[in-house]
C-alpha atoms as a PDB file:
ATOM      1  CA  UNK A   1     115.548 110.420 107.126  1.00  0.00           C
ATOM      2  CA  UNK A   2     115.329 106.846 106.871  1.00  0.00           C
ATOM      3  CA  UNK A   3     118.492 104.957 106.989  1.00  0.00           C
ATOM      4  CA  UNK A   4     119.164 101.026 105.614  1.00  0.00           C
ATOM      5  CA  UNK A   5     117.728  99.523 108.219  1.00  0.00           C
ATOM      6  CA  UNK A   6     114.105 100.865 108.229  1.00  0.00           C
ATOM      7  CA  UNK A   7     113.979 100.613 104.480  1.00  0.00           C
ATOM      8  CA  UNK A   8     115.066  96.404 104.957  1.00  0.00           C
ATOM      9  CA  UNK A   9     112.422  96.531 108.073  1.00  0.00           C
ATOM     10  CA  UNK A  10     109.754  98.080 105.541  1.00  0.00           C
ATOM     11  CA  UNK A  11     110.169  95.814 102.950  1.00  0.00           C
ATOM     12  CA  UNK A  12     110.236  92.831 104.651  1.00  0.00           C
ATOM     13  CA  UNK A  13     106.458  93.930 106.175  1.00  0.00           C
ATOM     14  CA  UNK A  14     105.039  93.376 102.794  1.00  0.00           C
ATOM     15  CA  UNK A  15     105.521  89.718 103.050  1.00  0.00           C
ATOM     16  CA  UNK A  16     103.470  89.644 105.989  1.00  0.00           C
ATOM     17  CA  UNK A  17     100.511  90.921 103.751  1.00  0.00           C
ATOM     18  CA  UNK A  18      98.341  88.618 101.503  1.00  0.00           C
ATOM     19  CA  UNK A  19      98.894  89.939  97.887  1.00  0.00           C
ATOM     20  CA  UNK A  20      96.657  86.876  96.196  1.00  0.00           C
ATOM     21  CA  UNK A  21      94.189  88.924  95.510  1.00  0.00           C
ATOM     22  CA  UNK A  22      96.524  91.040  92.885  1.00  0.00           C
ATOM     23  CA  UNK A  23      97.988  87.504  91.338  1.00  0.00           C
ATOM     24  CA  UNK A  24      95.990  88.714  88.263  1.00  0.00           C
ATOM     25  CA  UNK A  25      94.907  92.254  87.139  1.00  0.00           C
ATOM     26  CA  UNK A  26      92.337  92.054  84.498  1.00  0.00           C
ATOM     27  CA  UNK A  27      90.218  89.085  85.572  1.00  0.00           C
ATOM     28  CA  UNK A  28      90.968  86.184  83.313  1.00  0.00           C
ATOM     29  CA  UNK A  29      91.810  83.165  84.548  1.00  0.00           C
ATOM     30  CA  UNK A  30      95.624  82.848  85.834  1.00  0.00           C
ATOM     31  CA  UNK A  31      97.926  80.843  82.718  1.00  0.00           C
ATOM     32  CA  UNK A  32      99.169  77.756  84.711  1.00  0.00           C
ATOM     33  CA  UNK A  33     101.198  75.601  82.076  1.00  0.00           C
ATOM     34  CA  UNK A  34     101.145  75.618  78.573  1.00  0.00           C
ATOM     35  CA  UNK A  35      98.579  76.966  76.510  1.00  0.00           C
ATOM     36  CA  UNK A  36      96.561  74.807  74.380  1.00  0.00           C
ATOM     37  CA  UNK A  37      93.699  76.522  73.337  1.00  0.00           C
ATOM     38  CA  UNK A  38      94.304  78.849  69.930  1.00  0.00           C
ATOM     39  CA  UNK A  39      93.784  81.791  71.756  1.00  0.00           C
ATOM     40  CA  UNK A  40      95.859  83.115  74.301  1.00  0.00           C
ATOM     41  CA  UNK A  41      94.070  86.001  75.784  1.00  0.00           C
ATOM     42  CA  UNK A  42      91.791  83.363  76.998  1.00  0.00           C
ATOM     43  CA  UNK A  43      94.603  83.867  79.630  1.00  0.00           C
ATOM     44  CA  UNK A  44      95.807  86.442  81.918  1.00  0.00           C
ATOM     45  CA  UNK A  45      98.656  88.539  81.172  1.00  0.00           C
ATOM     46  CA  UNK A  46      98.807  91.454  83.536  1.00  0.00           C
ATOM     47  CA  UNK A  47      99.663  90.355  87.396  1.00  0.00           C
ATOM     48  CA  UNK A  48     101.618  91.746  90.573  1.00  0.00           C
ATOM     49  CA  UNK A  49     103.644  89.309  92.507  1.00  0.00           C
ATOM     50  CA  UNK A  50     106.145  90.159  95.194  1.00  0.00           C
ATOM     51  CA  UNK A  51     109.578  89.006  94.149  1.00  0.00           C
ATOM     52  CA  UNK A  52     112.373  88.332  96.765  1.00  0.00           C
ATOM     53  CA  UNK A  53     114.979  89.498  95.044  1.00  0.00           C
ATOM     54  CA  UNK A  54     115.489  91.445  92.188  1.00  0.00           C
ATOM     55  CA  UNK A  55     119.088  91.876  91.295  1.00  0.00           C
ATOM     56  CA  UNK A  56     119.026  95.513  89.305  1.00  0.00           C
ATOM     57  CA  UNK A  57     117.132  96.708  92.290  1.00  0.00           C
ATOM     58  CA  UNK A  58     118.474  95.359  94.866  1.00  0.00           C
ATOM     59  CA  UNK A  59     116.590  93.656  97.170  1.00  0.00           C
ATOM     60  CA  UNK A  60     112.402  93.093  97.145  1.00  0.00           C
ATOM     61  CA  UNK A  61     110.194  94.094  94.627  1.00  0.00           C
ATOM     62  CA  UNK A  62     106.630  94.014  93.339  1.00  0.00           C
ATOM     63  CA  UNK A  63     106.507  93.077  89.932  1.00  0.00           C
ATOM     64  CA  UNK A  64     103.782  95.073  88.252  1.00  0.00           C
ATOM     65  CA  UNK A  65     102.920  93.929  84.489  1.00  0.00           C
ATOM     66  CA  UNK A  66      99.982  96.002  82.858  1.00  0.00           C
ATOM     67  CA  UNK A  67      99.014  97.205  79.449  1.00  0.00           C
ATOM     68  CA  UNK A  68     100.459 100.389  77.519  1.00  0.00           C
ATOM     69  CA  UNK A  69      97.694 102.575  78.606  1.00  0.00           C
ATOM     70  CA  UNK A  70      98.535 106.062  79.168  1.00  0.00           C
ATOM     71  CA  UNK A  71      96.325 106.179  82.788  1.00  0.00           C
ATOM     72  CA  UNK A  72      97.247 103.006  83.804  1.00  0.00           C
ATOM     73  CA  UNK A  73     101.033 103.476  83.395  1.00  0.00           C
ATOM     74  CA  UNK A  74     100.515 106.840  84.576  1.00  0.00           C
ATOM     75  CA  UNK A  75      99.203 105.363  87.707  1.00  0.00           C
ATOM     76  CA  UNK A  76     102.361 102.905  88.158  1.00  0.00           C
ATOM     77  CA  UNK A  77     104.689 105.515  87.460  1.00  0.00           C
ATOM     78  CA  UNK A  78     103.792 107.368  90.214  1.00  0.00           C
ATOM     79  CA  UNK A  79     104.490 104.666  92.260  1.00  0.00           C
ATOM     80  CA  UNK A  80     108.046 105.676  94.573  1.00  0.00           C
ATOM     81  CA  UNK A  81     110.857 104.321  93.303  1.00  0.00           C
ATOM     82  CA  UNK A  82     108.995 102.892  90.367  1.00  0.00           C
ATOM     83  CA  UNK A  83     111.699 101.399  87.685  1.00  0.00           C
ATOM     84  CA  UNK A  84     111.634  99.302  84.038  1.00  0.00           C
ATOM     85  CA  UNK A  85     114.242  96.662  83.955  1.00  0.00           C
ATOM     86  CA  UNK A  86     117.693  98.664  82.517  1.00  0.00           C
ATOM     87  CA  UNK A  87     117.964  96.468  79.614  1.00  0.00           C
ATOM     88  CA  UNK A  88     115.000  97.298  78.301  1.00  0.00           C
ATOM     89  CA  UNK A  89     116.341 100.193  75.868  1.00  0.00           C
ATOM     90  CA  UNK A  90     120.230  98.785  75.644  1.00  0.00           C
ATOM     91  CA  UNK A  91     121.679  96.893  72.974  1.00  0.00           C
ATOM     92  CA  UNK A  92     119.443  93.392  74.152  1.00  0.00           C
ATOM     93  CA  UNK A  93     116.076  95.406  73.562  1.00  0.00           C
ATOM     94  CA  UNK A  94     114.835  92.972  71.317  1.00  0.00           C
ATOM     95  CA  UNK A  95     115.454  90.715  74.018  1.00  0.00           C
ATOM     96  CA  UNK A  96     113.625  92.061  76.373  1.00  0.00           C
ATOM     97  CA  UNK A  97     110.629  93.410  74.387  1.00  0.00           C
ATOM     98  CA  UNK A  98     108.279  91.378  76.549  1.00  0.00           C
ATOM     99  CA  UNK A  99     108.946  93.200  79.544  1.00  0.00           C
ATOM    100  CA  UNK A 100     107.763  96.626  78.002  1.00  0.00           C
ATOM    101  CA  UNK A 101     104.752  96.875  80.294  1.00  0.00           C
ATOM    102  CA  UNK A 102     106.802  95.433  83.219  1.00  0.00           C
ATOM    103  CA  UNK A 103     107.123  97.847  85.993  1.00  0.00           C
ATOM    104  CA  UNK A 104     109.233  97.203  89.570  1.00  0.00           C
ATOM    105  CA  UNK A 105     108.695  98.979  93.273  1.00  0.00           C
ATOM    106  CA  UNK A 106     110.507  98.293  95.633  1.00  0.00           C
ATOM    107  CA  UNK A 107     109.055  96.311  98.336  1.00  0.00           C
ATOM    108  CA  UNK A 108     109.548  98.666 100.891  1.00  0.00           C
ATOM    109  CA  UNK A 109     106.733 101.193  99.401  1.00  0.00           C
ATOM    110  CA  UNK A 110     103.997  98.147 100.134  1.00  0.00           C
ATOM    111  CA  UNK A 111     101.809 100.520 101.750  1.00  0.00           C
ATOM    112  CA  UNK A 112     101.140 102.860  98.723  1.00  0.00           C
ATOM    113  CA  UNK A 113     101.437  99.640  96.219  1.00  0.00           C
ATOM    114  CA  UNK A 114      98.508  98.060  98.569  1.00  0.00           C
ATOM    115  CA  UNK A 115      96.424 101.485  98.303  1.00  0.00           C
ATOM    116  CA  UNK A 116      96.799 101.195  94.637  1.00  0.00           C
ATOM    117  CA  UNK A 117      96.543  97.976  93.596  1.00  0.00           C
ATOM    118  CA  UNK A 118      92.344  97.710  93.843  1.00  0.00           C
ATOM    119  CA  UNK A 119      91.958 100.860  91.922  1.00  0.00           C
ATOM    120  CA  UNK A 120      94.888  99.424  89.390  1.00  0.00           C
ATOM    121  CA  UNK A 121      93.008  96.196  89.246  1.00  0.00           C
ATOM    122  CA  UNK A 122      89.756  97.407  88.125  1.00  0.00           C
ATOM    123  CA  UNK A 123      91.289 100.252  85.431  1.00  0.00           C
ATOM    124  CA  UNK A 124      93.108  97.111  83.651  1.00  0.00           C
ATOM    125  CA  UNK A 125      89.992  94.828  84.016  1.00  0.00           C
ATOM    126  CA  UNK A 126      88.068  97.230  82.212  1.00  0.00           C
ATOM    127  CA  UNK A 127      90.590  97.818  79.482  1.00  0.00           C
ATOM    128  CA  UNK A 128      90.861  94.257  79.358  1.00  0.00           C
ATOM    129  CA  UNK A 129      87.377  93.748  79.048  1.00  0.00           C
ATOM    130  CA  UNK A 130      86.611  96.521  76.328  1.00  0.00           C
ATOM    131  CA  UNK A 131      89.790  94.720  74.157  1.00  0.00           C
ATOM    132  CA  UNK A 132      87.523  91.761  74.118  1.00  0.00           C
END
């Protein structure tokens, strides 16, 4: 049984790690600014970043944003403590549509994030790339 203190201890490990690599999922070049071409998947939008704080979770998290693919979200879900932001399916859904392929683990699970992320990476590049 792990108490508070190896779960703070655990998290704080994954910022030791380099998590670059995973800045972007499907292999498109990462959006930095605003947009000015006419088409927007010319930029990425799946990533996982490693958030410091994420209030309904309390405490780290990795952000994981991927496509509505049944074996990619699969593969998230099963991902411990894996959550969708709560306000996704209150009374502010519209609100929050965007964040319908938004996924967050908590920080403390870095080791099985890190042993899924390269398989993760090259599922959504190849969905990505067969969208094209």
């Amino acid at each position: 049984m792990t108490n508070q203190y190896d779960r703070e201890r655990a998290a704080d490990a994954a910022f030791f790690e380099d998590w670059g690599e995973f800045s972007v999922l499907d292999g498109l070049p990462e959006k930095k600014g605003p947009v000015r071409s006419s088409r927007r998947d010319d930029y990425s939008r799946y990533y996982c970043i490693l958030r410091r704080n994420e209030k309904f979770m309390g405490g780290p998290v990795f952000e994981i944003c991927i496509p509505n693919s049944g074996p990619i979200t699969d593969r998230v879900k099963r991902l411990p403590g894996c959550r969708q932001t709560p306000g996704l399916y209150g009374r502010n859904s519209v609100a929050n549509m965007r964040l319908r392929g938004t996924y967050f683990v908590p920080a403390e699970h870095w080791r099985m994030v890190q042993k899924t992320l390269p398989i993760l990476k090259a599922e959504v590049t190849a969905w990505s790339q067969s969208r094209r």
